[in-house]
Structures are given as structure tokens and as C-alpha cells.
PDB file of N, CA and C in Angstrom:
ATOM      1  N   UNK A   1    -128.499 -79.069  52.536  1.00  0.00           N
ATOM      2  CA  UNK A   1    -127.253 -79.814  52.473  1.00  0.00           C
ATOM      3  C   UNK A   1    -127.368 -81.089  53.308  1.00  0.00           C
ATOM      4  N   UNK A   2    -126.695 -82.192  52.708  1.00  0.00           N
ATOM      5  CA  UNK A   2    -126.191 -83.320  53.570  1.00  0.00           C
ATOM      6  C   UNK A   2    -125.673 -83.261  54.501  1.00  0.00           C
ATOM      7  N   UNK A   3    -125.966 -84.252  55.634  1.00  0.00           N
ATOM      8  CA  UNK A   3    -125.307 -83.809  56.992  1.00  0.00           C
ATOM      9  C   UNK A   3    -123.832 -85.440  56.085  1.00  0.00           C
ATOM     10  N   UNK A   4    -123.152 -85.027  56.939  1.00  0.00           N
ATOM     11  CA  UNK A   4    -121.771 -85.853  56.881  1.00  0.00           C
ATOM     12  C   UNK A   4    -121.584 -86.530  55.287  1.00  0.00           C
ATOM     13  N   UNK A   5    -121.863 -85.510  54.227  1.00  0.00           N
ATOM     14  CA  UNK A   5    -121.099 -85.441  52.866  1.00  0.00           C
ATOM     15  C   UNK A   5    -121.094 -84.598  52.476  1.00  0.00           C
ATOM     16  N   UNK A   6    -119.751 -83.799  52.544  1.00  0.00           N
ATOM     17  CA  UNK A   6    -119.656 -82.770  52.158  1.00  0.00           C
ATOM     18  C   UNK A   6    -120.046 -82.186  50.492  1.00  0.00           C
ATOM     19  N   UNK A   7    -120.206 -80.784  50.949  1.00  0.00           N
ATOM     20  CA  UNK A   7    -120.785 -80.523  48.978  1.00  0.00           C
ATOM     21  C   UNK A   7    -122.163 -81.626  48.199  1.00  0.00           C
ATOM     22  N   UNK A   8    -122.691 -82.319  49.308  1.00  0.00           N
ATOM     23  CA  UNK A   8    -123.441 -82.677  48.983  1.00  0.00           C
ATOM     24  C   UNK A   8    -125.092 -82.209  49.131  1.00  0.00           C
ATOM     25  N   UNK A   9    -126.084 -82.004  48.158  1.00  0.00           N
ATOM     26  CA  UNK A   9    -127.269 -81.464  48.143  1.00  0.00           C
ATOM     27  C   UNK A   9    -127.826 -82.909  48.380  1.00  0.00           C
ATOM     28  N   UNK A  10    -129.218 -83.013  49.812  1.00  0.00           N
ATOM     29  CA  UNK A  10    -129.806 -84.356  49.456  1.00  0.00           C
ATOM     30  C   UNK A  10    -131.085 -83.663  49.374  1.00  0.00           C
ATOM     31  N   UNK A  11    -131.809 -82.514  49.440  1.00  0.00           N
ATOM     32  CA  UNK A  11    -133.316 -82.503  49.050  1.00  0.00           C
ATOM     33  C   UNK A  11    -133.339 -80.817  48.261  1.00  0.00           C
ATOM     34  N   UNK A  12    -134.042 -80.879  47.202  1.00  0.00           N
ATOM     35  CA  UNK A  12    -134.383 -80.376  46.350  1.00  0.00           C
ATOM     36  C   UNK A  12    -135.610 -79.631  46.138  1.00  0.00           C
ATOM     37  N   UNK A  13    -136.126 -78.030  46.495  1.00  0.00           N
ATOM     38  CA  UNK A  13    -137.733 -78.040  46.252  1.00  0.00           C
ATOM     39  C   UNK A  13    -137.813 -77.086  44.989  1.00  0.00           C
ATOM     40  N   UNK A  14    -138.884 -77.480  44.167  1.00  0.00           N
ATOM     41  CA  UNK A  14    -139.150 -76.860  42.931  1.00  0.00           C
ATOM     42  C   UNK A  14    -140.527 -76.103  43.418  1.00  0.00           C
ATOM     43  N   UNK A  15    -140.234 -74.667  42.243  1.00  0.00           N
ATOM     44  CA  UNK A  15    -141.807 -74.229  42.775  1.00  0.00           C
ATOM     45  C   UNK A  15    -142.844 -74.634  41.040  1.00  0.00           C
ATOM     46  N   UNK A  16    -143.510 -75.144  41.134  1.00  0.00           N
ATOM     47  CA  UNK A  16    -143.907 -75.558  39.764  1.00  0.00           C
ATOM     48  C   UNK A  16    -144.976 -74.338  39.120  1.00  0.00           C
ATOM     49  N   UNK A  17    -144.635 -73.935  37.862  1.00  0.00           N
ATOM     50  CA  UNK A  17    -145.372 -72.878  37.435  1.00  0.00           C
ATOM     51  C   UNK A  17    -146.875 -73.041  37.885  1.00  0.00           C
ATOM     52  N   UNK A  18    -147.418 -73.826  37.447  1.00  0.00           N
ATOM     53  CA  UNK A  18    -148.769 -74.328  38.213  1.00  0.00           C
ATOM     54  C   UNK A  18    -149.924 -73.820  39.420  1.00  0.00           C
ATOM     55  N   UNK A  19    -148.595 -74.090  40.222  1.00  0.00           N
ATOM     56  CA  UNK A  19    -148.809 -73.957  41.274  1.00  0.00           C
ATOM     57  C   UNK A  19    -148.555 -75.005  42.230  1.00  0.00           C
ATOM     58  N   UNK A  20    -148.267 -75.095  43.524  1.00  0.00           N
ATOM     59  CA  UNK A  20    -147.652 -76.281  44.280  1.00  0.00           C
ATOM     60  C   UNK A  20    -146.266 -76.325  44.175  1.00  0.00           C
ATOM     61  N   UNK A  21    -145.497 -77.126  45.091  1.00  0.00           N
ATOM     62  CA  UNK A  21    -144.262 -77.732  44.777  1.00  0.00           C
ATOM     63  C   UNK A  21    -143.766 -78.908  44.642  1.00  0.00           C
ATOM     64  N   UNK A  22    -142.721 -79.355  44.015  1.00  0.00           N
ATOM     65  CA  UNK A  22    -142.399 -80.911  44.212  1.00  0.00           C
ATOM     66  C   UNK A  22    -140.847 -80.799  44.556  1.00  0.00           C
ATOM     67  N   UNK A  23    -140.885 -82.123  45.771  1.00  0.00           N
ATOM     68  CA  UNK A  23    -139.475 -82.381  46.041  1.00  0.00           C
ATOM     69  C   UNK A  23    -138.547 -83.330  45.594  1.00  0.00           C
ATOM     70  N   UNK A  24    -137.302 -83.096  45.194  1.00  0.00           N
ATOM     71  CA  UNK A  24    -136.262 -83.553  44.493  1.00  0.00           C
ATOM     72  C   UNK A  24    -135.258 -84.628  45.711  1.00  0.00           C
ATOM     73  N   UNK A  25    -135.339 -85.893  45.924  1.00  0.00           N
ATOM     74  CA  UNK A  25    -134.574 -86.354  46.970  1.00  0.00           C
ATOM     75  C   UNK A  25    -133.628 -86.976  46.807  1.00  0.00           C
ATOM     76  N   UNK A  26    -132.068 -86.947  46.846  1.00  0.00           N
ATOM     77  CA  UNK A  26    -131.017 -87.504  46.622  1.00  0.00           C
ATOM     78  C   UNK A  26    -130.579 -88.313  47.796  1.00  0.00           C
ATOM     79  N   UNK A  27    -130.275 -89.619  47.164  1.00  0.00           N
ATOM     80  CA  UNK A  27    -129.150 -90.476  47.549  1.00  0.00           C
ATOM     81  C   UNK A  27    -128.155 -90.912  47.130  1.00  0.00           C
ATOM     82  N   UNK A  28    -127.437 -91.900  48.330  1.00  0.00           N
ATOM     83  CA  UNK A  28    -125.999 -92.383  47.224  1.00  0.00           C
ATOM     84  C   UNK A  28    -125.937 -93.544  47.660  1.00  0.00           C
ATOM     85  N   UNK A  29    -125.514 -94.581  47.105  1.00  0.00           N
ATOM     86  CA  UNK A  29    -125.541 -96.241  47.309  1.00  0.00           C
ATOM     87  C   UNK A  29    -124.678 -96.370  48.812  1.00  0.00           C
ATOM     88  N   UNK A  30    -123.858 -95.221  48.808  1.00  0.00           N
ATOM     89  CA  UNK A  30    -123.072 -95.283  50.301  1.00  0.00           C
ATOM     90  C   UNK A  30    -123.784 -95.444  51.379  1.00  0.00           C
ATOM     91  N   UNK A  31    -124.913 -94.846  51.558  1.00  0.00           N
ATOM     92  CA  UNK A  31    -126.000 -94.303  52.653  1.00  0.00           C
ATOM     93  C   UNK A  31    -126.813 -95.397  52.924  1.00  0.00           C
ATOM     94  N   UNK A  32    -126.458 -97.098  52.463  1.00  0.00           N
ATOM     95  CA  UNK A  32    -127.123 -97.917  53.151  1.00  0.00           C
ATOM     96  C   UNK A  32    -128.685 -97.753  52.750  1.00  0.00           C
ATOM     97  N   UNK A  33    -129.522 -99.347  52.417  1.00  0.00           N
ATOM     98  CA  UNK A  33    -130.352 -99.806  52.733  1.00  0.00           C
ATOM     99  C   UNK A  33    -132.068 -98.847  53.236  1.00  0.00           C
ATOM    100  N   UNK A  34    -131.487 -98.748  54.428  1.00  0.00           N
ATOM    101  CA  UNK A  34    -132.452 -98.035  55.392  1.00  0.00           C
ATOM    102  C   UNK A  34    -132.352 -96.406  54.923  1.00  0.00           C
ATOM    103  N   UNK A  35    -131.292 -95.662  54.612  1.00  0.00           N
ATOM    104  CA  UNK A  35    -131.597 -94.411  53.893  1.00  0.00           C
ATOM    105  C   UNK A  35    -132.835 -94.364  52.837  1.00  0.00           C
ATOM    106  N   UNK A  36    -132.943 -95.520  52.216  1.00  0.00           N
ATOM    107  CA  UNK A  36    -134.054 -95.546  51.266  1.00  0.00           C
ATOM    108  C   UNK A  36    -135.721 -95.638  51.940  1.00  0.00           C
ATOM    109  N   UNK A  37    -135.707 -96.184  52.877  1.00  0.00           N
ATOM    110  CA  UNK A  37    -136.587 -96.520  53.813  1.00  0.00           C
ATOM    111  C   UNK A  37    -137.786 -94.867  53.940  1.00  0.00           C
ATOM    112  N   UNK A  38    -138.827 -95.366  54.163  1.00  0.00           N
ATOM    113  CA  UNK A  38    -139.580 -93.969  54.640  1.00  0.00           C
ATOM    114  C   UNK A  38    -140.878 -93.834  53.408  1.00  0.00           C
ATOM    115  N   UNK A  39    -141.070 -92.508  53.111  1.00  0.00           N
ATOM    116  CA  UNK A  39    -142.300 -91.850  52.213  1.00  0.00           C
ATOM    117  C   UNK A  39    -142.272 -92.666  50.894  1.00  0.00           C
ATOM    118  N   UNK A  40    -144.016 -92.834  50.491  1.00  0.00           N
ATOM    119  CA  UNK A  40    -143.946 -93.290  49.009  1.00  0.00           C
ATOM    120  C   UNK A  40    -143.271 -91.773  48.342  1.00  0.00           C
ATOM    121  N   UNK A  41    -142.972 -92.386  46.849  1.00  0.00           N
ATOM    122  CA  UNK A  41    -142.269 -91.574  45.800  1.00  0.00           C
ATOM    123  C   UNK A  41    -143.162 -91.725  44.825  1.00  0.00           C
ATOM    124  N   UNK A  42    -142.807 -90.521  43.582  1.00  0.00           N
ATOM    125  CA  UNK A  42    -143.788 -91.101  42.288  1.00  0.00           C
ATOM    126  C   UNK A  42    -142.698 -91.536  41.049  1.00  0.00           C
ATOM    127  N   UNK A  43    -140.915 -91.275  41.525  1.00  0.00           N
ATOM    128  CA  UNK A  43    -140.358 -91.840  40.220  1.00  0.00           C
ATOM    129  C   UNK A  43    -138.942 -91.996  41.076  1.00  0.00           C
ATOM    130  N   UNK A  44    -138.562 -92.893  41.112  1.00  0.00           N
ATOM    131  CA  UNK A  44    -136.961 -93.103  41.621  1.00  0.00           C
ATOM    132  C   UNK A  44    -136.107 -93.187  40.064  1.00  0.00           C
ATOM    133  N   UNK A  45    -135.019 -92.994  40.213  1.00  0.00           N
ATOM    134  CA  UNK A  45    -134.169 -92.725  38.959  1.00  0.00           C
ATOM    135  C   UNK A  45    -132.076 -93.817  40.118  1.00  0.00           C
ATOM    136  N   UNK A  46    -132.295 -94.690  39.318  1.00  0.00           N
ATOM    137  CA  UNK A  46    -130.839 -95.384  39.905  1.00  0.00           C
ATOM    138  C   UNK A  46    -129.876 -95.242  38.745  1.00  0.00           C
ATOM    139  N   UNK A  47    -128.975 -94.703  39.282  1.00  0.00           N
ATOM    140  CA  UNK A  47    -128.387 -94.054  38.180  1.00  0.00           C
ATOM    141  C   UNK A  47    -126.477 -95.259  38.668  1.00  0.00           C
ATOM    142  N   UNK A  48    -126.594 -96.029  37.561  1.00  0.00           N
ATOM    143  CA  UNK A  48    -125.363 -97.198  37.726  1.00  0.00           C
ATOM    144  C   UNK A  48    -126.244 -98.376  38.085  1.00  0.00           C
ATOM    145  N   UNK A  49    -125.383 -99.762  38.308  1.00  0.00           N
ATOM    146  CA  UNK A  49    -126.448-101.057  38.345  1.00  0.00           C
ATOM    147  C   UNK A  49    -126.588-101.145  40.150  1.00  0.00           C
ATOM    148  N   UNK A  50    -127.289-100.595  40.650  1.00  0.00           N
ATOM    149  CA  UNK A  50    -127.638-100.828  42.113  1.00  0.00           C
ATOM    150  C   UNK A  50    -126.664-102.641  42.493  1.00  0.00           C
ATOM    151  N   UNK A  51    -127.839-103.369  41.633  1.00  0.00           N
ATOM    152  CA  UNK A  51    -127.697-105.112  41.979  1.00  0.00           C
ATOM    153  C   UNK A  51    -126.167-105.050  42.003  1.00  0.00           C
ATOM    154  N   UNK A  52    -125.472-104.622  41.365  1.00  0.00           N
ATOM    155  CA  UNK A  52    -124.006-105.116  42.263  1.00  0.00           C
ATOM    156  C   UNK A  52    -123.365-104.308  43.312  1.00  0.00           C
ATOM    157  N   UNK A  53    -123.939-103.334  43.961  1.00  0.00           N
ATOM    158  CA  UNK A  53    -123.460-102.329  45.073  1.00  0.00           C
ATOM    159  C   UNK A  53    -124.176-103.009  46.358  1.00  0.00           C
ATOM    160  N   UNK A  54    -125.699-103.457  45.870  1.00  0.00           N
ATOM    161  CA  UNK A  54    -126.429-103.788  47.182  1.00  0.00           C
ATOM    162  C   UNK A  54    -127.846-103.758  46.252  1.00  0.00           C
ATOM    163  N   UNK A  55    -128.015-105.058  46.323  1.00  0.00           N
ATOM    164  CA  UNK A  55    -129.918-105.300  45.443  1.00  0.00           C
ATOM    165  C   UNK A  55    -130.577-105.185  46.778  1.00  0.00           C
ATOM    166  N   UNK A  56    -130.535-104.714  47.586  1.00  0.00           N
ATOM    167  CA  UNK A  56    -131.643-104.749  48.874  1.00  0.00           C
ATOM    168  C   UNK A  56    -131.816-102.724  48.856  1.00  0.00           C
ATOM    169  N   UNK A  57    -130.945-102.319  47.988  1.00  0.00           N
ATOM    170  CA  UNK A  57    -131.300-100.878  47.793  1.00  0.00           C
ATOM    171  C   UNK A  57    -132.503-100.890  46.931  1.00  0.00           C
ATOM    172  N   UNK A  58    -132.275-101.898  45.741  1.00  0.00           N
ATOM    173  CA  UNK A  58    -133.453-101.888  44.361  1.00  0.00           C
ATOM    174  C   UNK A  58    -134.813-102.395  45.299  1.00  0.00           C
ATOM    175  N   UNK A  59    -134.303-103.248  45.773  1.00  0.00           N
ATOM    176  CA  UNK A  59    -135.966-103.695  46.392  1.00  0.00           C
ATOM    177  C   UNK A  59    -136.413-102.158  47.248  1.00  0.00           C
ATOM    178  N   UNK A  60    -136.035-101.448  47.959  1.00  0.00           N
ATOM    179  CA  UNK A  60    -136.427-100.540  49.076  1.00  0.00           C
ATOM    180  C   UNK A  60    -136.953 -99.585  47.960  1.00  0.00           C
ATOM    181  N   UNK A  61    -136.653 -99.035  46.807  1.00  0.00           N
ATOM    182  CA  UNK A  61    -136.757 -98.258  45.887  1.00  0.00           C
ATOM    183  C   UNK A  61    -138.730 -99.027  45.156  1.00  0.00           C
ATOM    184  N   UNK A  62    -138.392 -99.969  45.034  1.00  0.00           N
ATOM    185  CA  UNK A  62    -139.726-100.528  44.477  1.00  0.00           C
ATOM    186  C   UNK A  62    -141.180-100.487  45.694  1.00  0.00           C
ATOM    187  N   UNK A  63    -140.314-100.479  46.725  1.00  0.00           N
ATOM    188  CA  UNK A  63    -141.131-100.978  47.761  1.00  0.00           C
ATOM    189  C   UNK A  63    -141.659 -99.058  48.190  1.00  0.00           C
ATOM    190  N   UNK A  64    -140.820 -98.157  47.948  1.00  0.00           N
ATOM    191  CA  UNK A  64    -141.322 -96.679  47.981  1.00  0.00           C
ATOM    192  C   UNK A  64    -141.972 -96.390  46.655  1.00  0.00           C
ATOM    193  N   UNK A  65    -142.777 -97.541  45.262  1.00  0.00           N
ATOM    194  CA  UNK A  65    -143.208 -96.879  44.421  1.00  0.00           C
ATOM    195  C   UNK A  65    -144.700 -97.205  44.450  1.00  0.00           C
ATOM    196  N   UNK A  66    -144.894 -98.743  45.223  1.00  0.00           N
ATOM    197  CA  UNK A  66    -145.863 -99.447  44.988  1.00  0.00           C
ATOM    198  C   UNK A  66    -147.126 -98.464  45.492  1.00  0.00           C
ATOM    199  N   UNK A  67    -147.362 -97.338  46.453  1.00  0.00           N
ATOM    200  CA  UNK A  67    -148.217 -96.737  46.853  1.00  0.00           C
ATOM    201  C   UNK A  67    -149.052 -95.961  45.837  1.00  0.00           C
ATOM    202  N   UNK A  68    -148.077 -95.175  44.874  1.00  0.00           N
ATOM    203  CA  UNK A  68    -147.933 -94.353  44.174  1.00  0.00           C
ATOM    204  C   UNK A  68    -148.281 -94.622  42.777  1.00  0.00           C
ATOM    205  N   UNK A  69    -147.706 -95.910  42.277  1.00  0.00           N
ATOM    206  CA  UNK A  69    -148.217 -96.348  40.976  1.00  0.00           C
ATOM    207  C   UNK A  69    -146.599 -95.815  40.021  1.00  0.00           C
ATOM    208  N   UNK A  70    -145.435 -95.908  40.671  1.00  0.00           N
ATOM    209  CA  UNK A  70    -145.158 -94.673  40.473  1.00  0.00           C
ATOM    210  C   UNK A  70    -143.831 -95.421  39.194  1.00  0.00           C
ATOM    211  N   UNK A  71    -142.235 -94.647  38.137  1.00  0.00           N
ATOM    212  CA  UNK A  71    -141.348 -95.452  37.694  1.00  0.00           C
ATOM    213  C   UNK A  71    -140.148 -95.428  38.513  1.00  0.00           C
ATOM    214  N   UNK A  72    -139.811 -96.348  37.716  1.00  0.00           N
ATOM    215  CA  UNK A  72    -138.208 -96.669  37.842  1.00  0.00           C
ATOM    216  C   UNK A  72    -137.696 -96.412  36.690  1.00  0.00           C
ATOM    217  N   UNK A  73    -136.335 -95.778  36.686  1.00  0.00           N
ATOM    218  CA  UNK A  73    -135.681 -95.339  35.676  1.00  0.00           C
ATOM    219  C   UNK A  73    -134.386 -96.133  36.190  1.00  0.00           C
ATOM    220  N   UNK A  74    -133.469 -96.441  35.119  1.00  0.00           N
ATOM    221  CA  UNK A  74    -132.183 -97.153  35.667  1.00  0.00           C
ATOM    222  C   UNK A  74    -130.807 -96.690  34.739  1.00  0.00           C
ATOM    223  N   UNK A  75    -130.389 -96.230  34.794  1.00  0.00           N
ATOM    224  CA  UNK A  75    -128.739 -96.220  33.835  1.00  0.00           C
ATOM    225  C   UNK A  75    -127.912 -96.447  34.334  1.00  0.00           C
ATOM    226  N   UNK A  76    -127.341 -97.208  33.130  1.00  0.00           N
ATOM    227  CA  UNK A  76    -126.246 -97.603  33.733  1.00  0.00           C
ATOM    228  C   UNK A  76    -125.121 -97.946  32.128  1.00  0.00           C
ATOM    229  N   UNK A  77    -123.969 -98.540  32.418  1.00  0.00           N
ATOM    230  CA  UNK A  77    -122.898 -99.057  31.237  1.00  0.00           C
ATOM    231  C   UNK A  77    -122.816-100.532  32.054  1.00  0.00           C
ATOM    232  N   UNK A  78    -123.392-101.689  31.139  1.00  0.00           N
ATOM    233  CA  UNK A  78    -123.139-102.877  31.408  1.00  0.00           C
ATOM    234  C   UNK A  78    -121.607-103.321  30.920  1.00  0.00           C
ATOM    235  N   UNK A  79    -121.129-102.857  31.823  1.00  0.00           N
ATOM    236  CA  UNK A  79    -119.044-103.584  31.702  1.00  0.00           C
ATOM    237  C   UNK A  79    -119.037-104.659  31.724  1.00  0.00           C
ATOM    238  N   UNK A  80    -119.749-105.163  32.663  1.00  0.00           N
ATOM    239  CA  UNK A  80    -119.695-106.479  33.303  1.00  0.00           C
ATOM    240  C   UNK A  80    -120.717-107.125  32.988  1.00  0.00           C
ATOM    241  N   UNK A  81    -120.824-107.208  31.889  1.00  0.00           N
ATOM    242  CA  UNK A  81    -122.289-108.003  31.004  1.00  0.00           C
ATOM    243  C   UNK A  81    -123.632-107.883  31.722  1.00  0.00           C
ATOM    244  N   UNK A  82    -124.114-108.954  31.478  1.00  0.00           N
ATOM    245  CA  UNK A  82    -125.878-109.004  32.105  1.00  0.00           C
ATOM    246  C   UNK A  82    -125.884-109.467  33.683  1.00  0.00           C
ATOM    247  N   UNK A  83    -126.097-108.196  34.103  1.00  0.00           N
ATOM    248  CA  UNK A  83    -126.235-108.534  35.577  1.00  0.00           C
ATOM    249  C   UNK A  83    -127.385-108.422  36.039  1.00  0.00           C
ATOM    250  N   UNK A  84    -127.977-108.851  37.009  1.00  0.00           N
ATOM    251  CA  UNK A  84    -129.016-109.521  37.220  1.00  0.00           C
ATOM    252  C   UNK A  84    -130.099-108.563  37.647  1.00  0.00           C
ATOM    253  N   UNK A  85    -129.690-107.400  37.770  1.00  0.00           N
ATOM    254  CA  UNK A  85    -130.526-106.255  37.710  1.00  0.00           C
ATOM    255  C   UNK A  85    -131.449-105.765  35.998  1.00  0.00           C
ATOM    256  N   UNK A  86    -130.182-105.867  35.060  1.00  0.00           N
ATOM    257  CA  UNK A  86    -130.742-105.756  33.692  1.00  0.00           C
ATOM    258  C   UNK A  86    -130.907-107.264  33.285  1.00  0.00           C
ATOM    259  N   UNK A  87    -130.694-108.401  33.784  1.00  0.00           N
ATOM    260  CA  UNK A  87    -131.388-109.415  33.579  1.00  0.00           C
ATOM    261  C   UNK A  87    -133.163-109.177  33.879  1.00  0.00           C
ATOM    262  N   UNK A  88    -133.302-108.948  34.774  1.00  0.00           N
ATOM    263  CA  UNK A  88    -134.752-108.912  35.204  1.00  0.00           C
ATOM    264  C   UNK A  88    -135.907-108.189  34.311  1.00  0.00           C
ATOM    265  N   UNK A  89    -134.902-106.575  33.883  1.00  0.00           N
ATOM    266  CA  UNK A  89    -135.331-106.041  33.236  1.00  0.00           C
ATOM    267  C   UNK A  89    -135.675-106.746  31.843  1.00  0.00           C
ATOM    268  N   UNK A  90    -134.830-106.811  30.956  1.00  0.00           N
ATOM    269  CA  UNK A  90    -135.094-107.990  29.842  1.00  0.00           C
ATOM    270  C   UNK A  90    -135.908-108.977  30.046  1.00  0.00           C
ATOM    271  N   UNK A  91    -136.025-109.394  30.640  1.00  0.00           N
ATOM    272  CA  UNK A  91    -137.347-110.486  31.312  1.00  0.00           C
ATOM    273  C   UNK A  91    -138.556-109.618  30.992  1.00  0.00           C
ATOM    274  N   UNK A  92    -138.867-108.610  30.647  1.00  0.00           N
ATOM    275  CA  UNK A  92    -140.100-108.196  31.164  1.00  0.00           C
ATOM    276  C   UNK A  92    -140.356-107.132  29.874  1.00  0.00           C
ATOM    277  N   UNK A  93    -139.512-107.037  29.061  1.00  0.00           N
ATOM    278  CA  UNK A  93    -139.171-106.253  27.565  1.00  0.00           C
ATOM    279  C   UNK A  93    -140.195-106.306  27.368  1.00  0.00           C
ATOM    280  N   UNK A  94    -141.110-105.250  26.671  1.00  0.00           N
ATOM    281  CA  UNK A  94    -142.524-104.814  26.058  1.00  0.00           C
ATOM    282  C   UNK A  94    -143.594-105.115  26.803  1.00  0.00           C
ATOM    283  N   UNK A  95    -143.488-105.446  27.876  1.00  0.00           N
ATOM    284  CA  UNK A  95    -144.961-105.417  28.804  1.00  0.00           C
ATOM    285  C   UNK A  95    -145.003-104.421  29.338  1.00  0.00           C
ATOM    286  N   UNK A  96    -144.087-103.774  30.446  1.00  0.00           N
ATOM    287  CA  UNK A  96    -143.907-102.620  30.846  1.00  0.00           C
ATOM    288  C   UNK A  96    -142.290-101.987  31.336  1.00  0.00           C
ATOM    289  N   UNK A  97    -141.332-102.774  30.100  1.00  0.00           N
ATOM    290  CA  UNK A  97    -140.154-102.251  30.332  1.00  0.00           C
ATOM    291  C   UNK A  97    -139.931-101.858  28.740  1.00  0.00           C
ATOM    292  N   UNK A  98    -138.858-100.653  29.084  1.00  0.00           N
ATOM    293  CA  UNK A  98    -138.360-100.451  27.500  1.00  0.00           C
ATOM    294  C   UNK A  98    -136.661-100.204  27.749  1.00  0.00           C
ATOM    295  N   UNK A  99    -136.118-100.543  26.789  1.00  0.00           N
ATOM    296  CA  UNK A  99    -134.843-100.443  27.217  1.00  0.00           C
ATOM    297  C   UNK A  99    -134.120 -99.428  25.697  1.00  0.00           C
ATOM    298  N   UNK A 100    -133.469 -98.310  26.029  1.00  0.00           N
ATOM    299  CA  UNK A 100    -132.737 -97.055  25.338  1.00  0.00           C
ATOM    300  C   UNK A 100    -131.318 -97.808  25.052  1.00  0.00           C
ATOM    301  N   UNK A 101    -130.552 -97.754  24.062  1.00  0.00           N
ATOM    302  CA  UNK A 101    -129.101 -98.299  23.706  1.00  0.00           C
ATOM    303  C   UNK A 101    -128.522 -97.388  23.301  1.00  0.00           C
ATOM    304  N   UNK A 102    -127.356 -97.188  23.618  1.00  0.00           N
ATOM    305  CA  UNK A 102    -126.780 -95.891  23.090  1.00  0.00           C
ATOM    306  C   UNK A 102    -125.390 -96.010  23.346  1.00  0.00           C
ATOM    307  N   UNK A 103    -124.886 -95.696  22.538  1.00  0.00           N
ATOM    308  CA  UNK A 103    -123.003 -96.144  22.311  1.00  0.00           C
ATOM    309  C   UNK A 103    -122.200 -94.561  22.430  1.00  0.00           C
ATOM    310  N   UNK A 104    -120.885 -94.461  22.184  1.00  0.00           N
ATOM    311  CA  UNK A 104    -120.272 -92.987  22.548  1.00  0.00           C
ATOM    312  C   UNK A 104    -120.491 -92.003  21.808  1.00  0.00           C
ATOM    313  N   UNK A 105    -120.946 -92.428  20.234  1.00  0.00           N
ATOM    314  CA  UNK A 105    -121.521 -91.362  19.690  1.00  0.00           C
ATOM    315  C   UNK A 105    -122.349 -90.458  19.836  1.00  0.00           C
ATOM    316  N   UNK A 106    -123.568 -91.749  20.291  1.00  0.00           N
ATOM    317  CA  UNK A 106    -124.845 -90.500  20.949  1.00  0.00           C
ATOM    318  C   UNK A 106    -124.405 -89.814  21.889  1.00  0.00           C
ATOM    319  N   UNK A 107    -123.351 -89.488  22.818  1.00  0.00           N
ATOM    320  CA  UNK A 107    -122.988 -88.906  23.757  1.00  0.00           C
ATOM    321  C   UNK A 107    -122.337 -87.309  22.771  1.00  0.00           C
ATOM    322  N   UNK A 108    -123.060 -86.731  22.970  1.00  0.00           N
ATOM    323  CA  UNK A 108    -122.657 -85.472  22.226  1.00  0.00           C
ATOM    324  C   UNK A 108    -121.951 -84.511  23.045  1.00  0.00           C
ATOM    325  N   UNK A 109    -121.631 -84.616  24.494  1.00  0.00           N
ATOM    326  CA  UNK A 109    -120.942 -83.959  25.241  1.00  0.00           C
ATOM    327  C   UNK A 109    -119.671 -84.323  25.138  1.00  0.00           C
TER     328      UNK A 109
END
């Protein structure tokens, strides 16, 4: 459990059929900058557009992949058109970005 959020889970361990384990690490855009700070990762997942909460979170996230080789995953609902987070992304379409579209239908829940 999270210390000072309640009901909140921040680390995760899986036992992998395999053998070994891997850990699951949660954050929240609340937790500041420097929460991101620390161990390489092999896949961060930002789930909403970081760049308008705090783009110095997206950089700390890239800067825990570069060791690793590792992705970025991003979702989000652009309300507020092209923001400069999925600007960047589009910049970079078929070299090593792909971008998923999906409207309320595909939402089958």
C-alpha cells in the first residue's frame, strides 16, 4: 500500500510462470516530478496527456527507459485537441510510433 493515499496500491509483484518475478509500479501525476525519479524500467504506460498536468513527468519517464531500451505507452481522449504531447508523437508516425483510434463504439464496456 501507499503511504498517504488511501486505498491506494503503488507496487505490484507477479510470480511469472517461468520462473522469476516482475514488478508492477504505480504512480499518479499528484506525486510530483521526483516520484518518477530512481530505477531504469522496461515499459512505462501514462495513462491521460501527462504534457498538460506536468511535461517534466514525461521527460523523467523517458529518462527511466533509456537504460533499458525499454516503451512508452500513452492514452489518453484528446478534448483539447493536439497537445503537444500527441503533437510530438505524430511527428514521429511510422518510424517508431503508432497511434490506435478508437471512438465509443469500440468501447464495448
Amino acid at each position: 500500500m501507499a503511504r498517504g493515499i488511501s486505498d491506494f496500491v503503488d507496487t505490484i509483484t507477479l510470480r511469472r510462470e517461468g520462473g522469476g518475478r516482475a514488478l508492477i509500479r504505480l504512480k499518479t501525476y499528484e506525486m510530483d516530478r521526483r516520484a518518477f525519479q530512481g530505477e531504469p524500467v522496461d515499459e512505462i504506460w501514462f495513462d491521460e496527456d501527462v504534457s498538460r498536468n506536468n511535461d517534466s513527468i514525461y521527460g523523467e519517464g523517458l529518462a527511466r527507459l533509456v537504460a533499458t531500451r525499454g516503451r512508452l505507452f500513452l492514452t489518453l481522449t484528446p478534448l483539447l485537441g493536439l497537445s503537444p504531447i500527441r503533437k510530438r508523437f505524430k511527428e514521429r508516425m511510422g518510424k517508431e510510433c503508432a497511434e490506435v483510434l478508437m471512438g465509443l463504439d469500440d468501447a464495448l464496456h
